[in-house]
N, C-alpha and C. Protein backbone atom coordinates (compact mmCIF):
# COMPACT_ATOMS: atom_id res chain seq x y z
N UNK A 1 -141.04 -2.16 -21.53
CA UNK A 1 -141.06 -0.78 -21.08
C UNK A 1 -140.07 -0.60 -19.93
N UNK A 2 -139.30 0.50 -19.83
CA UNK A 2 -138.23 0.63 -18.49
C UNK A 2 -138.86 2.01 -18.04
N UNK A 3 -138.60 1.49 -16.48
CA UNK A 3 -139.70 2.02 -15.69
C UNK A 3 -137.88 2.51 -14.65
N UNK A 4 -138.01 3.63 -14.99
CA UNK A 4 -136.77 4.20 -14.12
C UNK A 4 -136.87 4.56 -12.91
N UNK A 5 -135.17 4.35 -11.83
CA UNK A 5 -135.55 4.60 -10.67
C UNK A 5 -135.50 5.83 -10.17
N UNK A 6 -136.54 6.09 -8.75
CA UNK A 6 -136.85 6.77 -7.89
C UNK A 6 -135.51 7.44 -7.91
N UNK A 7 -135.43 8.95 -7.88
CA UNK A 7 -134.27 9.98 -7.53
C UNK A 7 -134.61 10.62 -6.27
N UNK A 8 -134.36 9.99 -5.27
CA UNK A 8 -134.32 10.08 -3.62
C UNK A 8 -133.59 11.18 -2.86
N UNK A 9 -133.86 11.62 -1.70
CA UNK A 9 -133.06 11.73 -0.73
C UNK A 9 -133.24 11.93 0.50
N UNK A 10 -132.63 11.52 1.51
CA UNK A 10 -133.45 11.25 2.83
C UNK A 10 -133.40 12.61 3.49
N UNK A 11 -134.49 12.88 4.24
CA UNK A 11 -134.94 14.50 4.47
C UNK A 11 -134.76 14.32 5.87
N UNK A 12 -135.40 13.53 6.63
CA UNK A 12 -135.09 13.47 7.98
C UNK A 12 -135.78 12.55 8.85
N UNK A 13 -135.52 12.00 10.23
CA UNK A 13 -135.99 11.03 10.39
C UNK A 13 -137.54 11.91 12.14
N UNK A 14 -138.53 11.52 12.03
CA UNK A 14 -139.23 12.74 13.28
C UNK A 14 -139.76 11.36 13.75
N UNK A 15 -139.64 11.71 15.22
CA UNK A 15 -140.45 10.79 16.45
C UNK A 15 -141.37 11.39 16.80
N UNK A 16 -142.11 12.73 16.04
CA UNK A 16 -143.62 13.44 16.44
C UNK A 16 -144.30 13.71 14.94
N UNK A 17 -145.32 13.40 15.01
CA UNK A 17 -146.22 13.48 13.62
C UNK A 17 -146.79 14.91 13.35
N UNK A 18 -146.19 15.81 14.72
CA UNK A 18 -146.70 17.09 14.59
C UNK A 18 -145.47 18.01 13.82
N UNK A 19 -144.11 17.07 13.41
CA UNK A 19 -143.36 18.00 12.92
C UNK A 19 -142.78 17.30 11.43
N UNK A 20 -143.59 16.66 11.20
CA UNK A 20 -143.80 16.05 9.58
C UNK A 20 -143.35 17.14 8.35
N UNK A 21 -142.86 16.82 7.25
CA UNK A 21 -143.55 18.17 6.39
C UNK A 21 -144.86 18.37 5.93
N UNK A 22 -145.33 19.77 5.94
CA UNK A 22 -146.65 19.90 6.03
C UNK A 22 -146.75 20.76 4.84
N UNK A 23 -145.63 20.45 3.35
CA UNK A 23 -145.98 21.00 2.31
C UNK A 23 -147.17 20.67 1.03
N UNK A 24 -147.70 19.41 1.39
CA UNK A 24 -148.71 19.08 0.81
C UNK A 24 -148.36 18.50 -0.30
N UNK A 25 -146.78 17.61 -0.64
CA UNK A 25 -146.68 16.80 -1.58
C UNK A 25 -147.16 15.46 -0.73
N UNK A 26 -147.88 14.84 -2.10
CA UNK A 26 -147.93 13.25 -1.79
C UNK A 26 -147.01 12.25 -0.93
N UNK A 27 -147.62 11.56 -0.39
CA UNK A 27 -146.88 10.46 0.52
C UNK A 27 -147.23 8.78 -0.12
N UNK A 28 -145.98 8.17 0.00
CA UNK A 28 -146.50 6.53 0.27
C UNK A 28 -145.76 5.70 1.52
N UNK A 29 -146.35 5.41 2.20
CA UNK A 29 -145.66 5.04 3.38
C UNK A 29 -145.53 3.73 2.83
N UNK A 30 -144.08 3.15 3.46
CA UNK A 30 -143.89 1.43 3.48
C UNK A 30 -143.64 0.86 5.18
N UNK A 31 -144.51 -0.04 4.76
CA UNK A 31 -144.78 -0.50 6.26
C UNK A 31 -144.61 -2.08 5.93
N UNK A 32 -144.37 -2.32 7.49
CA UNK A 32 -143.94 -4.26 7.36
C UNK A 32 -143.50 -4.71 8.48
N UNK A 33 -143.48 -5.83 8.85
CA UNK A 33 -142.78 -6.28 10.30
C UNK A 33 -141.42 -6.27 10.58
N UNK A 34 -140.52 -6.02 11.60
CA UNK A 34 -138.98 -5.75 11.59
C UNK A 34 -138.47 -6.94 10.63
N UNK A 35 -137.55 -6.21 10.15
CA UNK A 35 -136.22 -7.26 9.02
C UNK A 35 -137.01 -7.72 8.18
N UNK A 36 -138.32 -7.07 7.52
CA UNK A 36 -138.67 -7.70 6.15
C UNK A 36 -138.42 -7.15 4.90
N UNK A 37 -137.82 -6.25 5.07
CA UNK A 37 -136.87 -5.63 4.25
C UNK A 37 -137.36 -4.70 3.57
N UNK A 38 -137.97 -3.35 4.62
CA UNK A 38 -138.43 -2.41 3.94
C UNK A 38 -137.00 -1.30 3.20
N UNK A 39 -136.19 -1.42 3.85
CA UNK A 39 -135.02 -0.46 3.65
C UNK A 39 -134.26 -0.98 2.26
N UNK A 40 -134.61 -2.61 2.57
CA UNK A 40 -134.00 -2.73 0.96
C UNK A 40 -134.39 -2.73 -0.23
N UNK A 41 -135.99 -2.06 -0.06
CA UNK A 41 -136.82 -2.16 -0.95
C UNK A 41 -136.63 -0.81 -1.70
N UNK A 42 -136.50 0.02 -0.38
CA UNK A 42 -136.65 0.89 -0.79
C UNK A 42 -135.42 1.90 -1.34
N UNK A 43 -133.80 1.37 -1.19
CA UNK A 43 -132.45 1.35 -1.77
C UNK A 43 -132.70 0.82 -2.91
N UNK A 44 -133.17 -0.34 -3.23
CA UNK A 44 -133.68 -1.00 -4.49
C UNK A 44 -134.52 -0.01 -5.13
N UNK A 45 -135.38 0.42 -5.12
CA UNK A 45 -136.31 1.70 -6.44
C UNK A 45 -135.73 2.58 -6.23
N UNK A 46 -134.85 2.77 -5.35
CA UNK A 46 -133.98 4.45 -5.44
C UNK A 46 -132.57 4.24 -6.15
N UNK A 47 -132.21 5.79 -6.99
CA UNK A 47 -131.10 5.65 -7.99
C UNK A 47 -129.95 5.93 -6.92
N UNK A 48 -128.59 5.79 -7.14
CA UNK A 48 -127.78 5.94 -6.50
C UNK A 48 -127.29 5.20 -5.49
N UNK A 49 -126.43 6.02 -4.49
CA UNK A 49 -126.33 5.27 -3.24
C UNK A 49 -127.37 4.82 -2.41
N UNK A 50 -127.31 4.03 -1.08
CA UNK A 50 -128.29 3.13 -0.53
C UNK A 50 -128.65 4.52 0.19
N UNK A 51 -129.79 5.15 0.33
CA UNK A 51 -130.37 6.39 1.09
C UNK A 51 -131.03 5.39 2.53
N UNK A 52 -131.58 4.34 2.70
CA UNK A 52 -132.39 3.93 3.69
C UNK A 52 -131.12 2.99 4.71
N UNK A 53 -130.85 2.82 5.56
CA UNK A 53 -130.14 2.37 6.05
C UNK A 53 -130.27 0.70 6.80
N UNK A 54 -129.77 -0.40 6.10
CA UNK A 54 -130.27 -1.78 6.41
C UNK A 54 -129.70 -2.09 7.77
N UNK A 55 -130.45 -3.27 8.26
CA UNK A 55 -129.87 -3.46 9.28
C UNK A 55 -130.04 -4.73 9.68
N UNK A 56 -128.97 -5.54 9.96
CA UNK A 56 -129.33 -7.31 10.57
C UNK A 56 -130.04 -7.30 11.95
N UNK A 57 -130.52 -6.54 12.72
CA UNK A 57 -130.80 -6.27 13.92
C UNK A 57 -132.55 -5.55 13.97
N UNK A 58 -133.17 -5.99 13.88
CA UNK A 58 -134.71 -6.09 13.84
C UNK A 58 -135.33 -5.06 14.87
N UNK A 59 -135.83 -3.79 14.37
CA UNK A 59 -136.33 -2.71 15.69
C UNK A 59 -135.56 -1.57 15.18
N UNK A 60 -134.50 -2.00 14.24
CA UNK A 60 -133.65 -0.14 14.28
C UNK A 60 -134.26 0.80 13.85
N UNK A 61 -135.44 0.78 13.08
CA UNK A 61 -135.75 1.98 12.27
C UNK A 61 -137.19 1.95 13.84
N UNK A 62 -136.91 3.17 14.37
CA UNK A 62 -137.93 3.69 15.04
C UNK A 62 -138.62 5.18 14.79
N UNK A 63 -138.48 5.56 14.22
CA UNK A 63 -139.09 6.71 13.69
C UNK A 63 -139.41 6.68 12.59
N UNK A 64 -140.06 7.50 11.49
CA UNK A 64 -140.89 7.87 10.55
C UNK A 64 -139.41 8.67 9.91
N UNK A 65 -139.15 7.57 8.82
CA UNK A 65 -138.24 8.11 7.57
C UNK A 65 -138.99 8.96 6.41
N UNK A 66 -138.56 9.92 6.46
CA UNK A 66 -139.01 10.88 5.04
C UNK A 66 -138.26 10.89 4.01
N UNK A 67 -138.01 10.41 2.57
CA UNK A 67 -137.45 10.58 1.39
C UNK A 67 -138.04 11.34 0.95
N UNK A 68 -137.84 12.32 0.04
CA UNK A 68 -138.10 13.27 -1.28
C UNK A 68 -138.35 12.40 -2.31
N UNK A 69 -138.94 11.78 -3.00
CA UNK A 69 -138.65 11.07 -4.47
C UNK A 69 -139.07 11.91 -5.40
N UNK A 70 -138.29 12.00 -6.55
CA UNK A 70 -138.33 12.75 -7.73
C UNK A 70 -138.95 13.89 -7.51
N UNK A 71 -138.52 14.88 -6.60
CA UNK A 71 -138.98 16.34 -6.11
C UNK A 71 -139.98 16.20 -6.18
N UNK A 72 -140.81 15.52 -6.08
CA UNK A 72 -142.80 15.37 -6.43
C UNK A 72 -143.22 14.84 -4.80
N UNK A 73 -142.87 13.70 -4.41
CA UNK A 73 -143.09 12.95 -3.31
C UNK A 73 -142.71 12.90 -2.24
N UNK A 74 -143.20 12.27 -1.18
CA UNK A 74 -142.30 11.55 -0.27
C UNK A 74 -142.57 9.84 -0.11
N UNK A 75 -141.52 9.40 -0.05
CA UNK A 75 -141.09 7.89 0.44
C UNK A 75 -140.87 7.76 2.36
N UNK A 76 -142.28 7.36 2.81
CA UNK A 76 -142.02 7.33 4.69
C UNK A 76 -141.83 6.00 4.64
N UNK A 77 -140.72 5.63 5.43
CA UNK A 77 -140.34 4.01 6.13
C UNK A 77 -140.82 4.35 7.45
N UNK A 78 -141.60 3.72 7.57
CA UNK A 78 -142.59 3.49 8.99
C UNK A 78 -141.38 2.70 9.65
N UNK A 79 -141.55 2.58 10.72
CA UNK A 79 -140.66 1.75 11.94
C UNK A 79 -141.73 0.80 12.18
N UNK A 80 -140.66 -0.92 12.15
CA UNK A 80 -141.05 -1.91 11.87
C UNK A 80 -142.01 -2.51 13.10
N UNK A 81 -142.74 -3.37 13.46
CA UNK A 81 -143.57 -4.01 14.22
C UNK A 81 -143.27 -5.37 14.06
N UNK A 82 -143.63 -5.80 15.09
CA UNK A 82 -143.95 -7.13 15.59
C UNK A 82 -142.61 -7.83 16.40
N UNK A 83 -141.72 -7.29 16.66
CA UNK A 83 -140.72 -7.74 17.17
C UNK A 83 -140.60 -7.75 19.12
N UNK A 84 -140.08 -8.93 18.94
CA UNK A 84 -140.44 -9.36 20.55
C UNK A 84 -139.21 -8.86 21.29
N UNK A 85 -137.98 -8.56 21.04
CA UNK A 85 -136.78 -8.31 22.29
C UNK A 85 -136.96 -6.67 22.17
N UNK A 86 -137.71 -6.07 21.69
CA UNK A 86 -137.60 -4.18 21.50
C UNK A 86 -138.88 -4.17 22.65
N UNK A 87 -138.19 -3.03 24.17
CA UNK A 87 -138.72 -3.26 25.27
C UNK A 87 -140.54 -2.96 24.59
N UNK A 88 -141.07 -3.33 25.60
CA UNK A 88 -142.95 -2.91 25.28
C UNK A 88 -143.41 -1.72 25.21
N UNK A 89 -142.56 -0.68 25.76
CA UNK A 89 -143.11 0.96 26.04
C UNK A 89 -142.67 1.11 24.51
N UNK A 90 -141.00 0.98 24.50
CA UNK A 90 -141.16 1.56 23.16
C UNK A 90 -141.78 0.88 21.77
N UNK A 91 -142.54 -0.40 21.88
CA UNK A 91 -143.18 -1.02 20.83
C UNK A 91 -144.37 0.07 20.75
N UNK A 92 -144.73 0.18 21.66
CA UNK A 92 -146.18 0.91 22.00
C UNK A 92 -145.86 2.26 21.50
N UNK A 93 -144.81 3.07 21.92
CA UNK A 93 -144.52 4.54 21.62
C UNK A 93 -144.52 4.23 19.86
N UNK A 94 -144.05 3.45 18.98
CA UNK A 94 -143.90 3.12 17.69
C UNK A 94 -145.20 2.79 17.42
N UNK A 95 -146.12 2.35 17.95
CA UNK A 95 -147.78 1.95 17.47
C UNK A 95 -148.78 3.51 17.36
N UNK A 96 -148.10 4.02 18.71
CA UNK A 96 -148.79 5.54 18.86
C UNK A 96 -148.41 6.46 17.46
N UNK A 97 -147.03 6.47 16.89
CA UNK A 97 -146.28 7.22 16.31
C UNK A 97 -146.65 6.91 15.07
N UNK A 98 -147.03 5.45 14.23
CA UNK A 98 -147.90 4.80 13.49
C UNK A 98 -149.30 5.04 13.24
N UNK A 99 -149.77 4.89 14.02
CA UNK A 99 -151.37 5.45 14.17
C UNK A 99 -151.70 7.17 14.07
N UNK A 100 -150.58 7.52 14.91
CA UNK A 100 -150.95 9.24 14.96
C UNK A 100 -150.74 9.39 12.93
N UNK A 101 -149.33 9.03 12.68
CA UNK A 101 -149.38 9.60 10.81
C UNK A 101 -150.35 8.95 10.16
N UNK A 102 -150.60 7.44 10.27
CA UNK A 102 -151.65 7.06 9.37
C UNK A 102 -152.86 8.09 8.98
N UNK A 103 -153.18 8.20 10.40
CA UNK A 103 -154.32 8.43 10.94
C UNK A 103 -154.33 10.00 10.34
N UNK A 104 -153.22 10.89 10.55
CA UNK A 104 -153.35 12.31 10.40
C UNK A 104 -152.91 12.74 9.00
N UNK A 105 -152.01 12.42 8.76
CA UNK A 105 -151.33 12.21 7.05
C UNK A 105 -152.27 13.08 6.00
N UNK A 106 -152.50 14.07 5.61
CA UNK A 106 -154.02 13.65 4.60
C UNK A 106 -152.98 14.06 3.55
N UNK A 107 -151.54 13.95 3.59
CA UNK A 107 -151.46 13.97 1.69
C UNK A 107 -151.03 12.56 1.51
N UNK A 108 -151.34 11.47 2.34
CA UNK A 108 -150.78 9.75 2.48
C UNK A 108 -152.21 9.50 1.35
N UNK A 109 -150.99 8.92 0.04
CA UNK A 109 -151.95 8.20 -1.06
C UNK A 109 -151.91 6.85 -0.85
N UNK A 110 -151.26 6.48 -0.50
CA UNK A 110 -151.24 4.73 -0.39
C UNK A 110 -149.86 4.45 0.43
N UNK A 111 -150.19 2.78 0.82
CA UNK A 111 -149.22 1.78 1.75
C UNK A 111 -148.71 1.02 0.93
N UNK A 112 -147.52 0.73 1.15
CA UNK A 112 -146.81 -0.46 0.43
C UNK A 112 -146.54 -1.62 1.94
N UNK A 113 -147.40 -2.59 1.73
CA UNK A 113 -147.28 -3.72 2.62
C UNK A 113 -146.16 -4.79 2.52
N UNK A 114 -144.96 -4.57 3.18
CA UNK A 114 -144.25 -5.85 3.21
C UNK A 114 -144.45 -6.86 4.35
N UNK A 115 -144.70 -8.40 3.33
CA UNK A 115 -144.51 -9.33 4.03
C UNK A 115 -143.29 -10.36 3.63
N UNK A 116 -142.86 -11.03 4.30
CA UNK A 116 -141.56 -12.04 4.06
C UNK A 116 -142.58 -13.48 3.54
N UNK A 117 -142.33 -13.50 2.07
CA UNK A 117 -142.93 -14.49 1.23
C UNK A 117 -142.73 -16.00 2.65
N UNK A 118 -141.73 -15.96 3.41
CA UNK A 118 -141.83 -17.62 3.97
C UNK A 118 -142.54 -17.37 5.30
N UNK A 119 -142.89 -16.55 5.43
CA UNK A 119 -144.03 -16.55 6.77
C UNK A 119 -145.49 -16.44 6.37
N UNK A 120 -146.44 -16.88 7.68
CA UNK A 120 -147.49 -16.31 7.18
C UNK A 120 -148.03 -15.09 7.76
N UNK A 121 -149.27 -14.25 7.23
CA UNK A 121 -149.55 -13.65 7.53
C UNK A 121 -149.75 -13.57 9.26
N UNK A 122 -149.45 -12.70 10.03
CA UNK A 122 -149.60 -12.30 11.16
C UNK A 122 -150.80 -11.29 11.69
N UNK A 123 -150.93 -11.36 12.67
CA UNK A 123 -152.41 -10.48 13.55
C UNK A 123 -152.01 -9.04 13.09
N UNK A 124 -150.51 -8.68 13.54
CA UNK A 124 -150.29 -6.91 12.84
C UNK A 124 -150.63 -6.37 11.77
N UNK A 125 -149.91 -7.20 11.11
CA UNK A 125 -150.32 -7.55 9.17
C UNK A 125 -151.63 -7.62 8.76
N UNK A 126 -152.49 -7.99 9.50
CA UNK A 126 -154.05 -8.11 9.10
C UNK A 126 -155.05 -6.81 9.69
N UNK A 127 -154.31 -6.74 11.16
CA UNK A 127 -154.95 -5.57 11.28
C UNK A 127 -154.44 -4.02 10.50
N UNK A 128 -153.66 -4.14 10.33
CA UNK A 128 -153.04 -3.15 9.39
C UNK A 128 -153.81 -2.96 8.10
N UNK A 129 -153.39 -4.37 7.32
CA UNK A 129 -154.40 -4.19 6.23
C UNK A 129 -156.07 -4.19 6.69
N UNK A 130 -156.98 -4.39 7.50
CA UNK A 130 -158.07 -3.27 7.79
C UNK A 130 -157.82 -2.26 7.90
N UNK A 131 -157.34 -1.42 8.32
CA UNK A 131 -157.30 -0.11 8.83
C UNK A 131 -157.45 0.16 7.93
N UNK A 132 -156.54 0.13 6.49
CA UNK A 132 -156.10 1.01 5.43
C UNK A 132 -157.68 0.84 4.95
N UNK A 133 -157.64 -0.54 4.21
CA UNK A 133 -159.22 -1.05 3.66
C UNK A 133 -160.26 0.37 4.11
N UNK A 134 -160.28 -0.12 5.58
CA UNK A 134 -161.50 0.81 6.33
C UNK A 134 -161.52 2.27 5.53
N UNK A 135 -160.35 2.50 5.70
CA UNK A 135 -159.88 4.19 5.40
C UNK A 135 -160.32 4.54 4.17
N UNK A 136 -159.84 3.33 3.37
CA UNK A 136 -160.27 3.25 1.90
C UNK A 136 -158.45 3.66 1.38
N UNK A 137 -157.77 3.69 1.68
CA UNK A 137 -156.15 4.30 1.32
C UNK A 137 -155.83 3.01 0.34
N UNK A 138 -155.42 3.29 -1.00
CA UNK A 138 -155.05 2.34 -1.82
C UNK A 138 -153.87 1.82 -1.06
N UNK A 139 -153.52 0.50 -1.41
CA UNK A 139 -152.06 -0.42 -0.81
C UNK A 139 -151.89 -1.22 -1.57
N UNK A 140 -150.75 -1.64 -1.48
CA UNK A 140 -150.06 -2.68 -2.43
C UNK A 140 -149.28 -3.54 -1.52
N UNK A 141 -149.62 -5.22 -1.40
CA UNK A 141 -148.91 -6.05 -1.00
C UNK A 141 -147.43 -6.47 -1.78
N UNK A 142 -146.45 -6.58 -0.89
CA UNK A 142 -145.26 -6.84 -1.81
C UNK A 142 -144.41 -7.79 -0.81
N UNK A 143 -144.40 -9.53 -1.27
CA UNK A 143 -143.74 -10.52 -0.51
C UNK A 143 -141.98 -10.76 -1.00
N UNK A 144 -141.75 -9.83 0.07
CA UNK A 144 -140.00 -9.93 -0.34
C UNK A 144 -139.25 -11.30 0.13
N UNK A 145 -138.05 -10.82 -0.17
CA UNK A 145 -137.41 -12.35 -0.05
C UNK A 145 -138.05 -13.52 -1.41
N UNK A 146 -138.48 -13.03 -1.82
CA UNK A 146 -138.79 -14.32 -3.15
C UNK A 146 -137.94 -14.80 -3.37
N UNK A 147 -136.66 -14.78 -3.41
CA UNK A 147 -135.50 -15.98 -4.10
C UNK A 147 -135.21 -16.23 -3.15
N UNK A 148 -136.02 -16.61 -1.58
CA UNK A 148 -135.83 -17.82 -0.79
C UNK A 148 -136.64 -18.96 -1.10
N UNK A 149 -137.22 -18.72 -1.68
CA UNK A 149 -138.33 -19.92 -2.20
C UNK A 149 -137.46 -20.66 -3.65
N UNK A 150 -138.43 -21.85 -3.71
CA UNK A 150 -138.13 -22.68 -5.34
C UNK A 150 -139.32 -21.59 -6.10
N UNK A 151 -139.27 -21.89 -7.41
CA UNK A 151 -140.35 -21.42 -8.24
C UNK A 151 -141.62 -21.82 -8.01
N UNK A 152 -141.52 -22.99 -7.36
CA UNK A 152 -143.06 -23.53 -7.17
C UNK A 152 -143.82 -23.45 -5.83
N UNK A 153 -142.71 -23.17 -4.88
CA UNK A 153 -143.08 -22.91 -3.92
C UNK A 153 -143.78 -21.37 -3.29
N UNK A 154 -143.47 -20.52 -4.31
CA UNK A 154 -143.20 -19.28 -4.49
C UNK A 154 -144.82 -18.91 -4.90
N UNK A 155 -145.16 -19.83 -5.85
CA UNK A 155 -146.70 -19.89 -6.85
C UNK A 155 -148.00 -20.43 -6.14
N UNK A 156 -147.66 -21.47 -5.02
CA UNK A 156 -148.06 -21.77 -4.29
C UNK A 156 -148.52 -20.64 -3.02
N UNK A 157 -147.14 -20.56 -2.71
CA UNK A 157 -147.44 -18.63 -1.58
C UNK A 157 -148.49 -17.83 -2.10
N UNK A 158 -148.17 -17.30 -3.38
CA UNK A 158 -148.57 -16.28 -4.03
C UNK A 158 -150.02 -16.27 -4.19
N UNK A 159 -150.43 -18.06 -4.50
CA UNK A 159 -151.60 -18.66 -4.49
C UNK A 159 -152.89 -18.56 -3.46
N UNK A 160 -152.27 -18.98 -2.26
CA UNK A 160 -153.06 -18.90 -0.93
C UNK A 160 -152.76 -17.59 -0.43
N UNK A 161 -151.82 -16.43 -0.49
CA UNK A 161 -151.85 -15.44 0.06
C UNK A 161 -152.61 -14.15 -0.45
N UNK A 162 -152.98 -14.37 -1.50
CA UNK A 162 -154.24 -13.79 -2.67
C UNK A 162 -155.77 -14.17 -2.18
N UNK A 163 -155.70 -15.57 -1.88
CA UNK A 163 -157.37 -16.08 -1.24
C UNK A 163 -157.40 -15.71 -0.26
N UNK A 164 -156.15 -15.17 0.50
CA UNK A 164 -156.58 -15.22 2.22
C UNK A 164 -156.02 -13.90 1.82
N UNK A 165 -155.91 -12.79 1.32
CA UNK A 165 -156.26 -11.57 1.33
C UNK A 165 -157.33 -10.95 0.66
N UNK A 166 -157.97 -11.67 -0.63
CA UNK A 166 -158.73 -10.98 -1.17
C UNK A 166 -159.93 -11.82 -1.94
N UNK A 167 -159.43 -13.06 -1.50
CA UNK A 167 -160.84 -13.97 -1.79
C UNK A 167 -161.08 -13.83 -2.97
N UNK A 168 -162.32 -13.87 -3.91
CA UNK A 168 -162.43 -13.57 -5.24
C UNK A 168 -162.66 -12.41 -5.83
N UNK A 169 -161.85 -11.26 -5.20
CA UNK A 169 -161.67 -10.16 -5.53
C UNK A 169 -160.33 -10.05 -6.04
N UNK A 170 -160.39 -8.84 -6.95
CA UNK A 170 -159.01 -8.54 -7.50
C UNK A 170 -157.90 -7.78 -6.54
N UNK A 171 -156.46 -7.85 -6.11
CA UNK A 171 -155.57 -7.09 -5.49
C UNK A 171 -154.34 -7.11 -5.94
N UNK A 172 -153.84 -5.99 -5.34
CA UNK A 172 -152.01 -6.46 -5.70
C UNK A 172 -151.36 -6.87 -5.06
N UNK A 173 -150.53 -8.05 -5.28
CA UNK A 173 -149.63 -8.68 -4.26
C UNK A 173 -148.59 -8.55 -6.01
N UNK A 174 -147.47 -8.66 -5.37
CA UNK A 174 -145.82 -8.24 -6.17
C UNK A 174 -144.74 -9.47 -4.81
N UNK A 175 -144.41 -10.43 -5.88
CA UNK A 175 -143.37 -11.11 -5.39
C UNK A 175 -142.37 -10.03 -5.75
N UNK A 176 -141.62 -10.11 -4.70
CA UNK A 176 -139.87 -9.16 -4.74
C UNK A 176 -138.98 -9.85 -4.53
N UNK A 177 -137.90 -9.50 -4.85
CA UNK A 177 -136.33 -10.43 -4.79
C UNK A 177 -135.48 -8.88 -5.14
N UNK A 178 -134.95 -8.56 -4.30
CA UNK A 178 -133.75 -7.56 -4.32
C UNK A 178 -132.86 -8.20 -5.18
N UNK A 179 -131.86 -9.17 -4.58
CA UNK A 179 -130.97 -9.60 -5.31
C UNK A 179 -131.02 -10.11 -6.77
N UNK A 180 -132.55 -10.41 -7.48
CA UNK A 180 -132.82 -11.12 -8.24
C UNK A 180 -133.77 -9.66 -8.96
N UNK A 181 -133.86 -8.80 -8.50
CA UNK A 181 -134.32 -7.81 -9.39
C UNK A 181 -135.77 -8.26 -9.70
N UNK A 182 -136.50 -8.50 -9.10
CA UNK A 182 -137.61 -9.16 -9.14
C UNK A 182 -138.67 -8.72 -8.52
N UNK A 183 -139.72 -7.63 -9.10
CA UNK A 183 -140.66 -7.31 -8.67
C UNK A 183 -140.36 -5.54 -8.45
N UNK A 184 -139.11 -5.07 -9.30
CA UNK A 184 -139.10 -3.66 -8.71
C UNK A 184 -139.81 -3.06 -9.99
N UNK A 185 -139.58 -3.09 -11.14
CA UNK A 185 -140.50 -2.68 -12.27
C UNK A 185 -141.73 -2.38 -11.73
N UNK A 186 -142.99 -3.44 -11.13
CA UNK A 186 -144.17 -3.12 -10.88
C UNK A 186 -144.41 -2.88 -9.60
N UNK A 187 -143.00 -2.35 -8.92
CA UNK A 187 -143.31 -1.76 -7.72
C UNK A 187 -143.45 -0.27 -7.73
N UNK A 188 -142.14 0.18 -8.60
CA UNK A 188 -142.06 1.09 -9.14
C UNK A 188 -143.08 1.95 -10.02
N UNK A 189 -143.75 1.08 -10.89
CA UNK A 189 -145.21 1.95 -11.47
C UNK A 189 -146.36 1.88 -10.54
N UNK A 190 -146.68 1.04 -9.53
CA UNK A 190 -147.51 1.27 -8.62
C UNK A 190 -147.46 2.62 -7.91
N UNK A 191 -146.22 2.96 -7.11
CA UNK A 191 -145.75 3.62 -6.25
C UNK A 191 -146.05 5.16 -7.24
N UNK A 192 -145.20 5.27 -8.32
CA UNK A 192 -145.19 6.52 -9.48
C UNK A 192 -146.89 6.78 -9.65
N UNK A 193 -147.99 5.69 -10.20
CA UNK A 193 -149.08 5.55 -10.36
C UNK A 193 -150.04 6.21 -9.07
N UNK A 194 -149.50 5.86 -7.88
CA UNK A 194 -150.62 6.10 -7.17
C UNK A 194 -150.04 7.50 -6.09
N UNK A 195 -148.62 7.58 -6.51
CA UNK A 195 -148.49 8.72 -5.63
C UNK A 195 -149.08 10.46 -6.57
N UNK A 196 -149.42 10.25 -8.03
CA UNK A 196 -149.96 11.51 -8.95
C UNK A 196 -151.42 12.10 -8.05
């Protein structure tokens, strides 16, 4: 089955959750720790040119990115966490700015969780995924960077990061590989799926 891409375009970037759009299309926010590659995830399910802007420098996206996807949606790139040289006020002003949309959002259908398949889970990352849990907001785990790993090493990740998220319960975790085209198909029907 071909699962076509996202027809994007970036609407604008707001540092206040009080000037959001407040037209009442669906949201999926992607959230993740700096440089785990939410921007390329999200150039990756979008058609065309790169709309999200990458960056080797960990902290750039500080505000709340709005995409349009397929005139139906929006695509928000949350501004990244956990990074230690981005001063403390403004980590904190980005936690406030985080919390205020989560928290206020009510057309936010679901999170797309990036983690970097060669780390492990972190304290942000966990408390994050409560919040949503708590909220009840569907999410989808997605470990990018997969073609830094071997194949087996990869199965192994995928292995323990399933028990130590969801124990013997069912969830979604999606290995990704940009370069390797790997994991955008069922990122893509998640995202289409849960933003209706």
């Amino acid at each position: 089955m071909v699962v076509s891409l996202i027809k994007a375009g970036f609407i604008a970037s707001y540092y206040d959750c009080g000037k959001i759009p407040s037209d009442r299309r669906p949201a999926i926010a992607v959230a993740g720790r700096s440089n785990v590659g939410k921007s390329t995830l999200i150039n990756c399910i979008t058609e065309g040119k790169k709309i999200a802007k990458v960056s080797q420098t960990p902290g750039k996206t500080q505000a709340l990115n709005f995409f349009l996807a397929d005139d139906r949606f929006y695509l928000v790139d949350l501004p990244g966490y956990g990074f230690a040289k981005v001063p403390i006020k403004v980590r904190k002003s980005w936690g406030v700015l985080v919390e205020g949309y989560l928290s206020n959002d009510q057309n936010l259908r679901g999170l797309v969780l990036l983690i970097d398949c060669r780390r492990k889970l972190q304290p942000d990352d966990i408390t994050l995924l409560e919040w949503v849990v708590n909220r009840e907001i569907p999410f989808l785990i997605v470990l990018t960077k997969a073609d830094k790993l071997s194949h087996s090493a990869l199965i192994k990740t995928v292995r323990e990061m399933k028990q130590q998220l969801f124990g013997d319960q069912e969830g979604d975790l999606i290995p990704f590989s940009a370069p390797k085209n790997r994991g955008k198909k069922e990122v893509l029907k998640w995202i289409r799926k849960t933003s209706e």
